[in-house]
ModelCIF file with pLDDT and N, C-alpha, C, O atoms, coordinates in Angstrom:
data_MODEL
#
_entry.id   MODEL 
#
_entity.id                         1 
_entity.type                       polymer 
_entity.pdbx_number_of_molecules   1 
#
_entity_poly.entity_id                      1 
_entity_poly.type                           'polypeptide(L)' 
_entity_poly.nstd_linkage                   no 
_entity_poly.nstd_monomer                   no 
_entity_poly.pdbx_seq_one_letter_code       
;(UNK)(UNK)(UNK)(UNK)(UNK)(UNK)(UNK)(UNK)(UNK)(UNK)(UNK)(UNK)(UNK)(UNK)(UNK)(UNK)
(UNK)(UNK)(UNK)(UNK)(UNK)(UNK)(UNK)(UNK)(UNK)(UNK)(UNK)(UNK)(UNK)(UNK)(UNK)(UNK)
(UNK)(UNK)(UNK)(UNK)(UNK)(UNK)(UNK)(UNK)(UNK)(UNK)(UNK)(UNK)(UNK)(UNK)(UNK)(UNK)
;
_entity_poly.pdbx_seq_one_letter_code_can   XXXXXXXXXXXXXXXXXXXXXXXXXXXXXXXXXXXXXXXXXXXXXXXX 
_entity_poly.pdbx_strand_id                 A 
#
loop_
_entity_poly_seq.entity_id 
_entity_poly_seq.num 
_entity_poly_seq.mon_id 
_entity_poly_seq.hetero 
1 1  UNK n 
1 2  UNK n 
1 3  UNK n 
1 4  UNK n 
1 5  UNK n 
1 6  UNK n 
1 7  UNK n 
1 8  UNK n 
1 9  UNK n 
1 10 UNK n 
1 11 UNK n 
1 12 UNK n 
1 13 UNK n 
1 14 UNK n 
1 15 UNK n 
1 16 UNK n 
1 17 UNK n 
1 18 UNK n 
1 19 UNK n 
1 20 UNK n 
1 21 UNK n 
1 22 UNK n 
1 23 UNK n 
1 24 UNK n 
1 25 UNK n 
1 26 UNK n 
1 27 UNK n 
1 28 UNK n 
1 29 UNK n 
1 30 UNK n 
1 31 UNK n 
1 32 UNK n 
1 33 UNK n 
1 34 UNK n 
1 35 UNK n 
1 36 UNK n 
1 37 UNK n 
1 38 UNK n 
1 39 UNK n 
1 40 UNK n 
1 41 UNK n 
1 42 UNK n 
1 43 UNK n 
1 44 UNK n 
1 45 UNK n 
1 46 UNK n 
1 47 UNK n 
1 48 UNK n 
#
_struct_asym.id          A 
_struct_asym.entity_id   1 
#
loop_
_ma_qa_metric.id 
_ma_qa_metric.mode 
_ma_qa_metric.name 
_ma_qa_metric.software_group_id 
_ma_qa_metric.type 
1 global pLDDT . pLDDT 
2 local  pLDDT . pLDDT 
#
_ma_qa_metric_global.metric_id      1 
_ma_qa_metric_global.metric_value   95.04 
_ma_qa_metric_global.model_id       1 
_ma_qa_metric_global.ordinal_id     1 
#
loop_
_ma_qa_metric_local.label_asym_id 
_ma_qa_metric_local.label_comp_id 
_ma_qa_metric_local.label_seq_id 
_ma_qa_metric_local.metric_id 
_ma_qa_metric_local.metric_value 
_ma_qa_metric_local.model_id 
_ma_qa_metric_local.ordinal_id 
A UNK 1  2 98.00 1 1  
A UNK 2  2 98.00 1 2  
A UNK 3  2 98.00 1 3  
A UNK 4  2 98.00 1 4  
A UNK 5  2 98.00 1 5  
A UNK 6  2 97.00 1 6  
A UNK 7  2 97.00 1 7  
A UNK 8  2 96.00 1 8  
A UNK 9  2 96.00 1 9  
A UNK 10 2 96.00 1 10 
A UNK 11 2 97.00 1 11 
A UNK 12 2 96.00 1 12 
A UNK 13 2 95.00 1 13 
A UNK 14 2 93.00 1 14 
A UNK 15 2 87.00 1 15 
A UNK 16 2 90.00 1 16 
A UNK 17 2 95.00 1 17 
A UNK 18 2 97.00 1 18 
A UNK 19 2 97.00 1 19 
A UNK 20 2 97.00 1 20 
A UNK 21 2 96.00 1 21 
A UNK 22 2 95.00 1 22 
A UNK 23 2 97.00 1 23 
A UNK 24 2 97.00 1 24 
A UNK 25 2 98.00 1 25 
A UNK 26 2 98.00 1 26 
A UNK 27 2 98.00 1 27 
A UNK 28 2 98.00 1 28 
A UNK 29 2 98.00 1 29 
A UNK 30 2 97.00 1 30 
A UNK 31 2 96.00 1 31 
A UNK 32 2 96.00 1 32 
A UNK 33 2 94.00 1 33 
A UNK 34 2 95.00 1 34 
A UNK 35 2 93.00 1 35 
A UNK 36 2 94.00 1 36 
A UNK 37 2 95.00 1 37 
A UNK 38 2 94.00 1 38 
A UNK 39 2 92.00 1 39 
A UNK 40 2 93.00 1 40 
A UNK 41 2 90.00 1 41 
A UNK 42 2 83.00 1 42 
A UNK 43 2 86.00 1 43 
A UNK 44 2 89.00 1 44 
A UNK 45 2 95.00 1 45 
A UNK 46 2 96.00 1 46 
A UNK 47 2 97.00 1 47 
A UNK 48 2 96.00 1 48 
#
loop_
_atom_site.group_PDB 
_atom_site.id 
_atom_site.type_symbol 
_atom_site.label_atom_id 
_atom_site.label_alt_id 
_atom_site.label_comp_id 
_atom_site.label_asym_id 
_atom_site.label_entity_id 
_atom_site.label_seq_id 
_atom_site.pdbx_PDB_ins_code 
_atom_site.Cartn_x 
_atom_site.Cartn_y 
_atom_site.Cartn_z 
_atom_site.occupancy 
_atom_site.B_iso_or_equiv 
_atom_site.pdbx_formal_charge 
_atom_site.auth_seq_id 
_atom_site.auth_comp_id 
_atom_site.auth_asym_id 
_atom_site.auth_atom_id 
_atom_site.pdbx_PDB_model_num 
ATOM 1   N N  . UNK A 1 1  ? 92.043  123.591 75.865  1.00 98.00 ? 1  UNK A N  1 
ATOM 2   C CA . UNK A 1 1  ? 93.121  122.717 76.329  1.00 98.00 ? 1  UNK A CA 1 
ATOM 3   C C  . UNK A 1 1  ? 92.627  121.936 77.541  1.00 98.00 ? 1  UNK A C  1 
ATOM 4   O O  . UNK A 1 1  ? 92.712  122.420 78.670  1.00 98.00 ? 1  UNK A O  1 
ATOM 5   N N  . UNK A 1 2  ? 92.114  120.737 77.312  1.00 98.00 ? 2  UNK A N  1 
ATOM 6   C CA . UNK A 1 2  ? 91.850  119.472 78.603  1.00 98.00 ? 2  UNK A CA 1 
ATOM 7   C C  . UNK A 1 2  ? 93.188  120.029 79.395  1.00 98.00 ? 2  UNK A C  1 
ATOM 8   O O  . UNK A 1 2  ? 94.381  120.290 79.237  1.00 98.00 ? 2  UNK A O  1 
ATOM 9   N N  . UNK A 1 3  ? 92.298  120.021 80.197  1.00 98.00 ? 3  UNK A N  1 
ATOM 10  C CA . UNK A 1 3  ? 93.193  120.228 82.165  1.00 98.00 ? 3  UNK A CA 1 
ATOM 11  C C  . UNK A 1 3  ? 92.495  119.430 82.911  1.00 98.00 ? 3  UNK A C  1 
ATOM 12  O O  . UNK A 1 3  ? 91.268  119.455 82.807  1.00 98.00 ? 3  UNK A O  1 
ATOM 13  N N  . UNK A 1 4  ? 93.057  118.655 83.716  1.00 98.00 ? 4  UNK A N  1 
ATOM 14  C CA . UNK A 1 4  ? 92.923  118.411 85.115  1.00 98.00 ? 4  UNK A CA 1 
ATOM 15  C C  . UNK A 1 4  ? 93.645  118.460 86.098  1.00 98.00 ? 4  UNK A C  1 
ATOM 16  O O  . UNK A 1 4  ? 94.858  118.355 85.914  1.00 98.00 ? 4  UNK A O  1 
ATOM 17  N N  . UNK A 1 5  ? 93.199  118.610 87.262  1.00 98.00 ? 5  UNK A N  1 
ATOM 18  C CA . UNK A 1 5  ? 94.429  118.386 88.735  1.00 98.00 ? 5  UNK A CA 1 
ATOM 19  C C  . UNK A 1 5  ? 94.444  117.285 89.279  1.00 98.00 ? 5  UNK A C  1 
ATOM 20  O O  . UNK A 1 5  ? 93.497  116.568 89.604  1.00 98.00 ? 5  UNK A O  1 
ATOM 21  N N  . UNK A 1 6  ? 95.630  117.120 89.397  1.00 97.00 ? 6  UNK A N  1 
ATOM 22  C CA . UNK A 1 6  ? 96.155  115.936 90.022  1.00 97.00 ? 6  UNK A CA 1 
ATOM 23  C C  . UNK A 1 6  ? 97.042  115.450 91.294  1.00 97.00 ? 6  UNK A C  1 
ATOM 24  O O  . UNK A 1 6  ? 97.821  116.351 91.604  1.00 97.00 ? 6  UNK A O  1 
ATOM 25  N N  . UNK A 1 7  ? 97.124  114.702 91.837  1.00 97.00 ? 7  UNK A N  1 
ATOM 26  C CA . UNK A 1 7  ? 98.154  114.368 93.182  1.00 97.00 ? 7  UNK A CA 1 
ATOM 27  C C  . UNK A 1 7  ? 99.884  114.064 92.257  1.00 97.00 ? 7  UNK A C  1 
ATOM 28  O O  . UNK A 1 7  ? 99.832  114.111 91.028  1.00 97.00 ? 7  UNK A O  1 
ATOM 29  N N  . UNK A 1 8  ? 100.735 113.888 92.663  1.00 96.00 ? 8  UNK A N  1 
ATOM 30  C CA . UNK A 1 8  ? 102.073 113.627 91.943  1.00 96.00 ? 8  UNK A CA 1 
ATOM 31  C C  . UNK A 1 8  ? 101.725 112.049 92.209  1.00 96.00 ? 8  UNK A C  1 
ATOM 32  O O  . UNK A 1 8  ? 102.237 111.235 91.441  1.00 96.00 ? 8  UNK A O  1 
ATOM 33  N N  . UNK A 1 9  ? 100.950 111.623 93.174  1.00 96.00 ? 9  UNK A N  1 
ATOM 34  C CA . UNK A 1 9  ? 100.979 110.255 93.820  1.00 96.00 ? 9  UNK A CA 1 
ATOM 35  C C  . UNK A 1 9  ? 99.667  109.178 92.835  1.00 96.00 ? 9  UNK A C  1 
ATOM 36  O O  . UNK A 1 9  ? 99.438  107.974 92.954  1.00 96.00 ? 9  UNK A O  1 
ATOM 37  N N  . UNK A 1 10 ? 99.199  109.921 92.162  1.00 96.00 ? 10 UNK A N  1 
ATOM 38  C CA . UNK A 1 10 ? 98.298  109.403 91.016  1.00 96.00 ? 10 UNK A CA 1 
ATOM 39  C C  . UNK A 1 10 ? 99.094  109.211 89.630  1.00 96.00 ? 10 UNK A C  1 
ATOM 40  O O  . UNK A 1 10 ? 98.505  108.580 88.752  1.00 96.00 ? 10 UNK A O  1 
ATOM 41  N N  . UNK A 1 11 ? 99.960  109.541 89.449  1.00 97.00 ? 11 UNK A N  1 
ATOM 42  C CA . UNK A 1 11 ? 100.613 109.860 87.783  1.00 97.00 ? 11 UNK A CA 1 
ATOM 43  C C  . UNK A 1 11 ? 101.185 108.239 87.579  1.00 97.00 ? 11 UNK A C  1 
ATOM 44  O O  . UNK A 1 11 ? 101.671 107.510 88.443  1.00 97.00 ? 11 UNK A O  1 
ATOM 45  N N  . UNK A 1 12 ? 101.002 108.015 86.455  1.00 96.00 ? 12 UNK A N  1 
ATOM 46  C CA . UNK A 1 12 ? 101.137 106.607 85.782  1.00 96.00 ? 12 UNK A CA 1 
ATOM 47  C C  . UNK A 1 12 ? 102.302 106.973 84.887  1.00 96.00 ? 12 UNK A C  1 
ATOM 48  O O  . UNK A 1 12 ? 102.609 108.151 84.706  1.00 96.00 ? 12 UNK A O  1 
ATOM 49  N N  . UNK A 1 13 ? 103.038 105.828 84.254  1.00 95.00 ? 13 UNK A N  1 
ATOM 50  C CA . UNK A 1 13 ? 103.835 105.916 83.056  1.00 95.00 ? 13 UNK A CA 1 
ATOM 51  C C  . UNK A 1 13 ? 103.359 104.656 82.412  1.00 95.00 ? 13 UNK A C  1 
ATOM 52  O O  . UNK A 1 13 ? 103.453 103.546 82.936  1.00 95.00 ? 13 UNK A O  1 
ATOM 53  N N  . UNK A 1 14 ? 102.685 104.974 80.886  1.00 93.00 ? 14 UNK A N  1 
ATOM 54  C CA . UNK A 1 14 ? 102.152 103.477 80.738  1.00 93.00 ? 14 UNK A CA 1 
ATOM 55  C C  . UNK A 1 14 ? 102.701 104.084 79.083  1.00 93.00 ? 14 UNK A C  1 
ATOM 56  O O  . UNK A 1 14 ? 102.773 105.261 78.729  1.00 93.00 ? 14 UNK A O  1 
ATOM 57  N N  . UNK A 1 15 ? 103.101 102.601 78.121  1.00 87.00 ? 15 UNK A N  1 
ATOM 58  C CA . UNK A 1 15 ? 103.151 103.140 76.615  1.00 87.00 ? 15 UNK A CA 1 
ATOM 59  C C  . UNK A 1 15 ? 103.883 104.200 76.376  1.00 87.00 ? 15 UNK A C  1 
ATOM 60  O O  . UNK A 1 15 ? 103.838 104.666 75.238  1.00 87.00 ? 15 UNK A O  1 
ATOM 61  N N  . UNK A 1 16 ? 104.711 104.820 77.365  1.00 90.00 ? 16 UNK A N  1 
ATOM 62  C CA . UNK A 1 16 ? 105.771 105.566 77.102  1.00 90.00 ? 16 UNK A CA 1 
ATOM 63  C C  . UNK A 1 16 ? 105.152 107.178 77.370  1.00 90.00 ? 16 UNK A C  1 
ATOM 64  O O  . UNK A 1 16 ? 105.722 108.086 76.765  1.00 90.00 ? 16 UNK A O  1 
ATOM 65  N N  . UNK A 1 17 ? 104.042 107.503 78.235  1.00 95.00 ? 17 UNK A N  1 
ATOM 66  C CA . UNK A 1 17 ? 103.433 108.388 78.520  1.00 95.00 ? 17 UNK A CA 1 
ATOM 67  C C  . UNK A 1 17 ? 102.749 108.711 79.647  1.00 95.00 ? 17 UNK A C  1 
ATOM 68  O O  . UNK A 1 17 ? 102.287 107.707 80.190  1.00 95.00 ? 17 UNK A O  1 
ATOM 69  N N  . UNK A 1 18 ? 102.545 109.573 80.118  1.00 97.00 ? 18 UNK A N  1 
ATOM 70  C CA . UNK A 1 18 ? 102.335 109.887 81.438  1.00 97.00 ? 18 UNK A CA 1 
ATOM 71  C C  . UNK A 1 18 ? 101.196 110.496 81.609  1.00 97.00 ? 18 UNK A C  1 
ATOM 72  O O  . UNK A 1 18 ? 100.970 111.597 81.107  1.00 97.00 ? 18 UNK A O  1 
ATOM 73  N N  . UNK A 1 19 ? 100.218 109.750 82.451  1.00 97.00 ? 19 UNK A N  1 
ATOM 74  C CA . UNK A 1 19 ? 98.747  109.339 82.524  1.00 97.00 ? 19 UNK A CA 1 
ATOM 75  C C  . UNK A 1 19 ? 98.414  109.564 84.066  1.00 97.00 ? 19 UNK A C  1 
ATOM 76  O O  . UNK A 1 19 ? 99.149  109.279 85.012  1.00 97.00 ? 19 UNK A O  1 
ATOM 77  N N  . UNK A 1 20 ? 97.121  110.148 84.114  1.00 97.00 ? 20 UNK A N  1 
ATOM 78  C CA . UNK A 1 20 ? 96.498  110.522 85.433  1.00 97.00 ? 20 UNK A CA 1 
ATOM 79  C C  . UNK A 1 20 ? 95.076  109.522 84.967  1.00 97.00 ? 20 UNK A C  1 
ATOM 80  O O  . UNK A 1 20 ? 94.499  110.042 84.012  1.00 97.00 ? 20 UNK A O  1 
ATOM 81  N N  . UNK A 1 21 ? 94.380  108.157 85.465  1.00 96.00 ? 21 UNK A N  1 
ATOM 82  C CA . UNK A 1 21 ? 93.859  107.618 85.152  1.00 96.00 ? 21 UNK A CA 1 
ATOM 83  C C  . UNK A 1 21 ? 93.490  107.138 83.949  1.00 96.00 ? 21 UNK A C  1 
ATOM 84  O O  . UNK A 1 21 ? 93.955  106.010 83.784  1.00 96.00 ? 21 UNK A O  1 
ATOM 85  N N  . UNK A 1 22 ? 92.584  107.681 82.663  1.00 95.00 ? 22 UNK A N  1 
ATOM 86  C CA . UNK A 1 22 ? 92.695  107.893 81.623  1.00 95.00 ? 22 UNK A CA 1 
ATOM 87  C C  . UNK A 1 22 ? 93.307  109.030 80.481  1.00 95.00 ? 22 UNK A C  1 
ATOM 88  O O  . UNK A 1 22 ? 93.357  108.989 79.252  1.00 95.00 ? 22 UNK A O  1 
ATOM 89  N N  . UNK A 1 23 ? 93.665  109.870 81.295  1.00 97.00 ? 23 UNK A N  1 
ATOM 90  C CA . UNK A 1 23 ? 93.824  110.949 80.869  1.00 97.00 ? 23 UNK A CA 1 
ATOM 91  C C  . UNK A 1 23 ? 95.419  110.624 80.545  1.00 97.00 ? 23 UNK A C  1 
ATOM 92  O O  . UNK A 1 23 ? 96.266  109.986 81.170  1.00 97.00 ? 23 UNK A O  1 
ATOM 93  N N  . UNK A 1 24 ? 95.449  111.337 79.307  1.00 97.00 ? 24 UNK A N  1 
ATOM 94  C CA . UNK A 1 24 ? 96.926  111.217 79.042  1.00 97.00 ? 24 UNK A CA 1 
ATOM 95  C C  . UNK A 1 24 ? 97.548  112.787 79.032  1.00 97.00 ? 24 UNK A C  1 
ATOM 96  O O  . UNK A 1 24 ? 96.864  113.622 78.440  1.00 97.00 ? 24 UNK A O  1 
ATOM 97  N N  . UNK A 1 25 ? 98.584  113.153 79.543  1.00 98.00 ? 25 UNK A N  1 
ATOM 98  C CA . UNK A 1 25 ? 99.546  114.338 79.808  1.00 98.00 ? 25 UNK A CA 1 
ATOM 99  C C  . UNK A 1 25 ? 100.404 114.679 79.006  1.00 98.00 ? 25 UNK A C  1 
ATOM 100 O O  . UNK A 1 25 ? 101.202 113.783 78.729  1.00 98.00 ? 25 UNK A O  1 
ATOM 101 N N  . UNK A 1 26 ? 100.590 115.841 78.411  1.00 98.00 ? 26 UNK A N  1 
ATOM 102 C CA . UNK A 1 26 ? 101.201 116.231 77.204  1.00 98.00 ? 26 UNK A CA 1 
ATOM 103 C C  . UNK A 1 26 ? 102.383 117.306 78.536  1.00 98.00 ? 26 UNK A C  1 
ATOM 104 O O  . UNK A 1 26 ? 103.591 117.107 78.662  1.00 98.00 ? 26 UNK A O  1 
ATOM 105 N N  . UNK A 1 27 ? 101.905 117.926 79.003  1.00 98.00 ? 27 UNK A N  1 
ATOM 106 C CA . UNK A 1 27 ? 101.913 119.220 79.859  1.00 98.00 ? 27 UNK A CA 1 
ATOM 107 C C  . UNK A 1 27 ? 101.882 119.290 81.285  1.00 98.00 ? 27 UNK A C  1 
ATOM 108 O O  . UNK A 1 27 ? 100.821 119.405 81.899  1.00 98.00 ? 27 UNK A O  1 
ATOM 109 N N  . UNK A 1 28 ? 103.093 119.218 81.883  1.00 98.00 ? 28 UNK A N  1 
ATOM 110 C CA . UNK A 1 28 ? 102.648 119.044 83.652  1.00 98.00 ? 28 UNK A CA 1 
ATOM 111 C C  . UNK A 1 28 ? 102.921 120.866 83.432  1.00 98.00 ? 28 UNK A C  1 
ATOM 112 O O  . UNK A 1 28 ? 103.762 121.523 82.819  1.00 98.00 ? 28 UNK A O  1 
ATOM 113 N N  . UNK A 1 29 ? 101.805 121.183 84.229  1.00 98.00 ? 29 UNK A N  1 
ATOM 114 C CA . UNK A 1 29 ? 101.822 122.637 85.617  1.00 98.00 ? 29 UNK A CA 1 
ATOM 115 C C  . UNK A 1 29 ? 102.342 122.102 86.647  1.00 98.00 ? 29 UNK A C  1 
ATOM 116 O O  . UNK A 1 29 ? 101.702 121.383 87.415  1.00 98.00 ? 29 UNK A O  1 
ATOM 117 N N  . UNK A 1 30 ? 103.826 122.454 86.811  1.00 97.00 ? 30 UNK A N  1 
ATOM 118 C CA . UNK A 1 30 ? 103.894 121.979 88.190  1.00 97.00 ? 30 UNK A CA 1 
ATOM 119 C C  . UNK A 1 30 ? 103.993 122.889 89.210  1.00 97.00 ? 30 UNK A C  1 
ATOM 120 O O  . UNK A 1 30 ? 104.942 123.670 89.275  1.00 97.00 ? 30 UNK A O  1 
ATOM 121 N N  . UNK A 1 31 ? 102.857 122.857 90.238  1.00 96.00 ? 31 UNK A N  1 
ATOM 122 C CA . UNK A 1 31 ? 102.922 123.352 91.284  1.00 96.00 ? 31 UNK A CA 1 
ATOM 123 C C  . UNK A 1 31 ? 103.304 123.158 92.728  1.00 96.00 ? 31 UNK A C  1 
ATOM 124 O O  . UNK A 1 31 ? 103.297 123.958 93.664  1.00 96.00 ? 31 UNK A O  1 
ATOM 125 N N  . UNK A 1 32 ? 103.723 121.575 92.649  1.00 96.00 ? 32 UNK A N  1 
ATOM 126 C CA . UNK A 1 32 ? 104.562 120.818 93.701  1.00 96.00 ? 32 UNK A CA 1 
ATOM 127 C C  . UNK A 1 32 ? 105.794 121.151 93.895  1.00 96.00 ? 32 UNK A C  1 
ATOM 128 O O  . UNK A 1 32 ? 106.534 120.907 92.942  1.00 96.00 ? 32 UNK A O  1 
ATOM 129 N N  . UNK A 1 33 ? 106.302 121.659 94.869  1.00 94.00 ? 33 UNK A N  1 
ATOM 130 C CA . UNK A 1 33 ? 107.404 122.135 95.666  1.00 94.00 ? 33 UNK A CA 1 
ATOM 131 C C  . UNK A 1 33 ? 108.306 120.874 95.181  1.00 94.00 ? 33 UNK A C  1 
ATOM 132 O O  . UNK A 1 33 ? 107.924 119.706 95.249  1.00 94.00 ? 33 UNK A O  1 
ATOM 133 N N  . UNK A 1 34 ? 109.509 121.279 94.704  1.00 95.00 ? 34 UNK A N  1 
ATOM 134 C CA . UNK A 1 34 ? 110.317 120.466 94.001  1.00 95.00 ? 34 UNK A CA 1 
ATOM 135 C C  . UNK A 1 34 ? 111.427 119.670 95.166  1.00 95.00 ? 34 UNK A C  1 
ATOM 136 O O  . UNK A 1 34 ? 111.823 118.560 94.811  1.00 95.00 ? 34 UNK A O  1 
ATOM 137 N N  . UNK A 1 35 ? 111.784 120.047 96.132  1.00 93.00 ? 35 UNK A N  1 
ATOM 138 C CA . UNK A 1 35 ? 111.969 119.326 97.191  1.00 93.00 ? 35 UNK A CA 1 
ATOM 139 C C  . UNK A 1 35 ? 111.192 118.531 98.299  1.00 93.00 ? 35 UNK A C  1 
ATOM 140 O O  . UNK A 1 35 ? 111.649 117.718 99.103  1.00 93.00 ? 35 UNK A O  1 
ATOM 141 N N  . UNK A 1 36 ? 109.939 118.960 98.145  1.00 94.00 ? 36 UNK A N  1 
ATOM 142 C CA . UNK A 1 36 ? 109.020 117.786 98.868  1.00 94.00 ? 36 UNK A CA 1 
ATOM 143 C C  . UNK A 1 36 ? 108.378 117.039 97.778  1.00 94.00 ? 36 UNK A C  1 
ATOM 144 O O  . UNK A 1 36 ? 107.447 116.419 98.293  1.00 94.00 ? 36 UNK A O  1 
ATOM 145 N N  . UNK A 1 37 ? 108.414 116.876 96.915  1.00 95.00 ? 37 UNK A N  1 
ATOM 146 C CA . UNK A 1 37 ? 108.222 115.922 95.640  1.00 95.00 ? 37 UNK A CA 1 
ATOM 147 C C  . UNK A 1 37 ? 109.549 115.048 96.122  1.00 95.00 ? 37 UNK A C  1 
ATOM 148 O O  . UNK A 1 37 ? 109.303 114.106 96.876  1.00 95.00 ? 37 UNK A O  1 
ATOM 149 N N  . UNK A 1 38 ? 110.653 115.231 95.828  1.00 94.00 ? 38 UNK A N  1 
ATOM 150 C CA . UNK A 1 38 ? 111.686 114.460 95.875  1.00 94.00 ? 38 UNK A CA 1 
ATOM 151 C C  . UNK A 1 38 ? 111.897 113.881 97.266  1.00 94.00 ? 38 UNK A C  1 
ATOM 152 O O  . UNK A 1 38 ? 112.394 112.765 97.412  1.00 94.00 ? 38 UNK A O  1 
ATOM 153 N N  . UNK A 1 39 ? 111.473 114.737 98.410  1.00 92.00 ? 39 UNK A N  1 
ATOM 154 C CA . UNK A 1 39 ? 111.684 113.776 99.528  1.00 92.00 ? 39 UNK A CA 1 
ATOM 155 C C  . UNK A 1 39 ? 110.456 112.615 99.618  1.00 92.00 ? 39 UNK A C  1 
ATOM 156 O O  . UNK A 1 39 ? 110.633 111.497 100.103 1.00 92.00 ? 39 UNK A O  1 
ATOM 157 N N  . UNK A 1 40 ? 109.146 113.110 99.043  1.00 93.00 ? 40 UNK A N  1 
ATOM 158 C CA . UNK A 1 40 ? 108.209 112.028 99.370  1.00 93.00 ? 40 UNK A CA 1 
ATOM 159 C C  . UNK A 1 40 ? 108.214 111.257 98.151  1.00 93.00 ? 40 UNK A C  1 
ATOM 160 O O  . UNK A 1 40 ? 107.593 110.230 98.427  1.00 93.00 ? 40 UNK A O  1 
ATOM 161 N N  . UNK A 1 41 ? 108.618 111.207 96.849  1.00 90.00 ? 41 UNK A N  1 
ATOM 162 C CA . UNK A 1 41 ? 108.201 110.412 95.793  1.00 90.00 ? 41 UNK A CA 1 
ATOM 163 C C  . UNK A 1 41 ? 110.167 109.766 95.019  1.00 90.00 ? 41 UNK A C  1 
ATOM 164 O O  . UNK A 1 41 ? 110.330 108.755 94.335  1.00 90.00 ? 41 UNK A O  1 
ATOM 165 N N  . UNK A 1 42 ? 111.084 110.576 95.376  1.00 83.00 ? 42 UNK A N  1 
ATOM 166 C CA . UNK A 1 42 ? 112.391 110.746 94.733  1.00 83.00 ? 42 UNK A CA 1 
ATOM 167 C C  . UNK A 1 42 ? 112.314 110.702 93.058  1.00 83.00 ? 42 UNK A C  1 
ATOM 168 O O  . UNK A 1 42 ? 111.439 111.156 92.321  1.00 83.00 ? 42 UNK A O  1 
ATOM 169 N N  . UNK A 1 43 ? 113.580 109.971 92.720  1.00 86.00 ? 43 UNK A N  1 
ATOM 170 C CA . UNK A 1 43 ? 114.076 110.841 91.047  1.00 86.00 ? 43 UNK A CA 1 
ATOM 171 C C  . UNK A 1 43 ? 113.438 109.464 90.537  1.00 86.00 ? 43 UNK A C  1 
ATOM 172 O O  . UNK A 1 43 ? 113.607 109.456 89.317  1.00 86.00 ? 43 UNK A O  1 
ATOM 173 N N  . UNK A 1 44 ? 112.707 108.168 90.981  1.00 89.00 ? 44 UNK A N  1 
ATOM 174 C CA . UNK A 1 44 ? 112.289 107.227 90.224  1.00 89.00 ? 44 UNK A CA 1 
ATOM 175 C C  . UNK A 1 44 ? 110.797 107.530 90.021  1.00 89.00 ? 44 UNK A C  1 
ATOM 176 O O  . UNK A 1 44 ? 110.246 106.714 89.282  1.00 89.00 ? 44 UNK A O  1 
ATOM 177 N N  . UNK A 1 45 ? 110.181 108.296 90.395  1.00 95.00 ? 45 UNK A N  1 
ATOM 178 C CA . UNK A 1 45 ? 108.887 108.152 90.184  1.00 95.00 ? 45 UNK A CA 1 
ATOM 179 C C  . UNK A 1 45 ? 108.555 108.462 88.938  1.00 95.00 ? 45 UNK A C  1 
ATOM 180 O O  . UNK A 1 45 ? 109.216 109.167 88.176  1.00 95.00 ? 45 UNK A O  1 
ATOM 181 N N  . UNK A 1 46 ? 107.097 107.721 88.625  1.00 96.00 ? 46 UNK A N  1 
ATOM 182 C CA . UNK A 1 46 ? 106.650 108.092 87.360  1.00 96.00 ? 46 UNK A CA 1 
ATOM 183 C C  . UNK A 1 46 ? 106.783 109.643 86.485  1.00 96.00 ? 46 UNK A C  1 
ATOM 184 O O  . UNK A 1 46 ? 107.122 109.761 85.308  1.00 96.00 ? 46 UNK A O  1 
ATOM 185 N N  . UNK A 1 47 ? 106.459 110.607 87.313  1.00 97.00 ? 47 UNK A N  1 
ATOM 186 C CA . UNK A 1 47 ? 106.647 112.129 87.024  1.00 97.00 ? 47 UNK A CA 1 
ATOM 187 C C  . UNK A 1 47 ? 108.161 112.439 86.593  1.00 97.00 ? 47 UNK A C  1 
ATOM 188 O O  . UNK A 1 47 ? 108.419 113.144 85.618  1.00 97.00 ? 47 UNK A O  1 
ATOM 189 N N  . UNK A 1 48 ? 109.183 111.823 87.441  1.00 96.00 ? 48 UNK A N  1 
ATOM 190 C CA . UNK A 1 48 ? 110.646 112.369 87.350  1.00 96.00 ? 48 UNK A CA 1 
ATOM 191 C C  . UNK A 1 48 ? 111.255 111.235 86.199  1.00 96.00 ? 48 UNK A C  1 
ATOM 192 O O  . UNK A 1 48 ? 112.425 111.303 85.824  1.00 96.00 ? 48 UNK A O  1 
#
């Protein structure tokens, strides 16, 4: 299973999918604290 790690501040939405440069994301691990995600990125970002 392709893995990589990523910043929340790298994640793309392109073609209806959610992309860390080329890499396309089937599967977030999320290990980002779900309230400092939302205070630094909020509910529009590509991820949310």
């Amino acid at each position: 299973y392709a893995t990589v790690i990523c910043d929340p501040r790298e994640l793309e939405l392109r073609k209806g999918r959610l992309f860390v440069g080329d890499f396309r994301i089937d599967v977030v691990y999320k290990r980002v604290i779900i309230h400092e995600f939302l205070e630094t990125c909020a509910t529009d970002h590509p991820l949310a």
